[in-house]
N, C-alpha and C. Protein backbone atom coordinates (compact mmCIF):
# COMPACT_ATOMS: atom_id res chain seq x y z
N UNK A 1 -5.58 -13.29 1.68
CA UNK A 1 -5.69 -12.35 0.57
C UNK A 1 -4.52 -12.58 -0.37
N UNK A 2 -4.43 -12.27 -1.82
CA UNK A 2 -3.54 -12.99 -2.65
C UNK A 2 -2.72 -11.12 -2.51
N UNK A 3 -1.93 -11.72 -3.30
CA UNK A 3 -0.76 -10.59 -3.59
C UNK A 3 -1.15 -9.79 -4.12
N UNK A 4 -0.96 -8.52 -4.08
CA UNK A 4 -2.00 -7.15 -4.56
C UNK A 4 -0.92 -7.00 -5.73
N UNK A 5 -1.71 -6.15 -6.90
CA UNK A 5 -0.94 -5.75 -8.09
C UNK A 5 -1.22 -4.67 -8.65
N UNK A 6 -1.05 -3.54 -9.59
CA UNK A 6 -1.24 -2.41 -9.91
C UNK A 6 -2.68 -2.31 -9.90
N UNK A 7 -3.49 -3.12 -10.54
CA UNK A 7 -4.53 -3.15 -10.88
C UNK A 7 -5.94 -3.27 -9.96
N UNK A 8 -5.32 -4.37 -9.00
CA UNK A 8 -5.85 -4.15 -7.38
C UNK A 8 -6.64 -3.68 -7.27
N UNK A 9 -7.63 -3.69 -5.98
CA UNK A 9 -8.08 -2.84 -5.66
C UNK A 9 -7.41 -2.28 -4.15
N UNK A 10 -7.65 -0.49 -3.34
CA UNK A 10 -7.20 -0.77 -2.19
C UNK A 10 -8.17 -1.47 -1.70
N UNK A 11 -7.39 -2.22 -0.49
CA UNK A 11 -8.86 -2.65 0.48
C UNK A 11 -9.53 -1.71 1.66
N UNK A 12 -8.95 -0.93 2.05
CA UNK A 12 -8.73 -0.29 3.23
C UNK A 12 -8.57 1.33 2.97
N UNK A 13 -9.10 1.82 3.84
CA UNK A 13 -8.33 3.37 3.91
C UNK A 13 -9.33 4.66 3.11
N UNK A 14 -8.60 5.96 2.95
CA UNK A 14 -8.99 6.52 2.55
C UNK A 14 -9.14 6.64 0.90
N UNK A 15 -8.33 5.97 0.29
CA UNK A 15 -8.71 5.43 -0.79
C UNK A 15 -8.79 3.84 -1.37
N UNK A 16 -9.62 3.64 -0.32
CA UNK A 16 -10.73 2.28 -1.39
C UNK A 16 -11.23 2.26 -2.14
N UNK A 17 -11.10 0.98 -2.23
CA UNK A 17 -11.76 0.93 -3.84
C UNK A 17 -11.20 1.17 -5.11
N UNK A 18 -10.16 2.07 -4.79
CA UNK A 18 -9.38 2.85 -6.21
C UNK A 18 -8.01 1.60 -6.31
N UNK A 19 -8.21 1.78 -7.90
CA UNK A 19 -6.82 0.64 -8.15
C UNK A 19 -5.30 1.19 -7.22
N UNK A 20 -4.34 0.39 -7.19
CA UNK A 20 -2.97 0.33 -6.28
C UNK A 20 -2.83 1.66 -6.84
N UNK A 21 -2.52 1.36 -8.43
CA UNK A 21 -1.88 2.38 -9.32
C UNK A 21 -2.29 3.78 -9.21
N UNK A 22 -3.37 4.03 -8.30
CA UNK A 22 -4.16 4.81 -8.84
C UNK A 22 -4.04 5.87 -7.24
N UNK A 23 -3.33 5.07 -6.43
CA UNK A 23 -3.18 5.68 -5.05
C UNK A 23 -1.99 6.05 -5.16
N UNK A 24 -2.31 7.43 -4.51
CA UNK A 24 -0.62 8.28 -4.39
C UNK A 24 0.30 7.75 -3.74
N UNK A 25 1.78 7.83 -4.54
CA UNK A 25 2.87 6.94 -4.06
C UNK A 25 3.35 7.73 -2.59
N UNK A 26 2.96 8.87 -2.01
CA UNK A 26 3.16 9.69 -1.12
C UNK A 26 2.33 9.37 -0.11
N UNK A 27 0.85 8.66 0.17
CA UNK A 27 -0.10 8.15 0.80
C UNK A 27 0.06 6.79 1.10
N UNK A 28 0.89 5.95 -0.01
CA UNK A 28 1.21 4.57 0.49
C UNK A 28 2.17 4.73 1.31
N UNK A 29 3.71 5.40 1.15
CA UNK A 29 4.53 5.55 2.21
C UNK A 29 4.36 5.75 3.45
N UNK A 30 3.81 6.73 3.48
CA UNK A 30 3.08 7.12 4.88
C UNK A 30 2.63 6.07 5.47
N UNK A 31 1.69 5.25 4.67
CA UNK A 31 1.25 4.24 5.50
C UNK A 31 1.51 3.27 5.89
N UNK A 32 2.79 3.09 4.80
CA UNK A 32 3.77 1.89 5.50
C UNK A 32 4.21 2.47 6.85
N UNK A 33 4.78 3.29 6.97
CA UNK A 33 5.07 4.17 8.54
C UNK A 33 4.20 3.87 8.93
N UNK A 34 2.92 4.02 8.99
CA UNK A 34 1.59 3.62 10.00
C UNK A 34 1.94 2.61 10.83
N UNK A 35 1.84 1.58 9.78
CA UNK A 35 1.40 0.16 9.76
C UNK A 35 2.70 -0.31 10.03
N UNK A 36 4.01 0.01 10.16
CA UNK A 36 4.78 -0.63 10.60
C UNK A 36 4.84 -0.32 12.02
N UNK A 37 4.10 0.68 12.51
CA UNK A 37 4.29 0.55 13.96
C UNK A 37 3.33 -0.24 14.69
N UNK A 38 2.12 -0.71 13.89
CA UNK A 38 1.24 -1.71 14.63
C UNK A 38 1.80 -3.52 14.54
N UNK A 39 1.28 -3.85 15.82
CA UNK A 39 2.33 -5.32 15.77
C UNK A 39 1.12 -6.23 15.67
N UNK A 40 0.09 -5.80 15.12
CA UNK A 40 -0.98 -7.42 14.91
C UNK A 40 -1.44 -6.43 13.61
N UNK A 41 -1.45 -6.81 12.30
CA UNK A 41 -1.43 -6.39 11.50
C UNK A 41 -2.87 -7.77 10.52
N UNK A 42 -4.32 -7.01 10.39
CA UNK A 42 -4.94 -8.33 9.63
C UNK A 42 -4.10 -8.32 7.96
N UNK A 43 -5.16 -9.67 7.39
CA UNK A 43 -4.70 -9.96 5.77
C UNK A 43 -4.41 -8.61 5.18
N UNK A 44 -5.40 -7.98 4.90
CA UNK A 44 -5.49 -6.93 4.12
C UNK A 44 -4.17 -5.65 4.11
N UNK A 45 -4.46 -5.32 5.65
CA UNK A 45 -2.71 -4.46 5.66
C UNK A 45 -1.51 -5.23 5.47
N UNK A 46 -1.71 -6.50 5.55
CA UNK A 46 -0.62 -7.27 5.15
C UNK A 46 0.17 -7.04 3.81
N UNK A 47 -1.55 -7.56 3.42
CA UNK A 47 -1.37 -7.39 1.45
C UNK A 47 -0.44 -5.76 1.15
N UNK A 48 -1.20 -4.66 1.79
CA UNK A 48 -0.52 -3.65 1.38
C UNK A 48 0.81 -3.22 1.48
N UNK A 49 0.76 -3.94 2.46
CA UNK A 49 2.55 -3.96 3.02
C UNK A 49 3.35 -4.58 2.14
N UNK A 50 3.32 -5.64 1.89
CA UNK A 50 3.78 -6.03 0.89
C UNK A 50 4.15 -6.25 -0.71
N UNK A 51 2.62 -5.09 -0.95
CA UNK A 51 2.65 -4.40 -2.20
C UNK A 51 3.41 -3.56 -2.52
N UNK A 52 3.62 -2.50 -1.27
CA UNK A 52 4.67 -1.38 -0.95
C UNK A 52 5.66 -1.76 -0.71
N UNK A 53 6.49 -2.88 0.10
CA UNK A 53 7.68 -3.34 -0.12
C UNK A 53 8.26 -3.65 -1.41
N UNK A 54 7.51 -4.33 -2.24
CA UNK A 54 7.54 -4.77 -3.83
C UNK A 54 7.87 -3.90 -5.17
N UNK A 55 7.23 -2.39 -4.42
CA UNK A 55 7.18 -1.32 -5.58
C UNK A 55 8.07 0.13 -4.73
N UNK A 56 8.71 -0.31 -3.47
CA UNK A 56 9.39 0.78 -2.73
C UNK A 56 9.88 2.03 -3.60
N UNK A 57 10.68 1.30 -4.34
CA UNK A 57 11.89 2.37 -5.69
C UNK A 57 10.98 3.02 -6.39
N UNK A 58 9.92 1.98 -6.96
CA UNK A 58 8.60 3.42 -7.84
C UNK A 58 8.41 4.20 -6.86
N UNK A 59 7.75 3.81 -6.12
CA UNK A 59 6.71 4.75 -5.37
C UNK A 59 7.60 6.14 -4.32
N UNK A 60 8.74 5.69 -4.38
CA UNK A 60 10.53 6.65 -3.74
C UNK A 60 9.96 7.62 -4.85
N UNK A 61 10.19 7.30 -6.40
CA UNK A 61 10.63 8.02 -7.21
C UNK A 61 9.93 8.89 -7.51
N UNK A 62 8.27 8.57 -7.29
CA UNK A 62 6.90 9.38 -7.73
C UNK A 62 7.01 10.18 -6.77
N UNK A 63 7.26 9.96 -5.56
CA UNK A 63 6.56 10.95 -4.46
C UNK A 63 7.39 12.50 -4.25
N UNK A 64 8.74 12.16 -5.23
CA UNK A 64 9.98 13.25 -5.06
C UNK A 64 9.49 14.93 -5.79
């Protein structure tokens, strides 16, 4: 899966389908917590993981 970007779609979850931008910066955190506790992780949570590592400081700043 290529590198996810605002525009994105999610792949996964309770909001699929809806652009990155468009998912609450309070719902991605969380799910980095999820997903960092699982240790076989497919493409797709990958991608998100790494979308959320990328945009940490926005998504800090929105959720306050």
């Amino acid at each position: 899966m290529k590198k996810l970007g605002d525009k994105d779609r999610m792949p996964f979850g309770k909001y699929n389908g809806k652009t990155m931008e468009e998912v609450p910066a309070g719902y991605l955190l969380w799910l980095d917590t999820e997903l960092e506790e699982q240790t076989l992780l497919n493409e797709a949570q990958q991608a998100v993981r790494e979308y959320i590592d990328d945009n940490r400081s926005v998504l800090e700043s929105e959720s306050k």
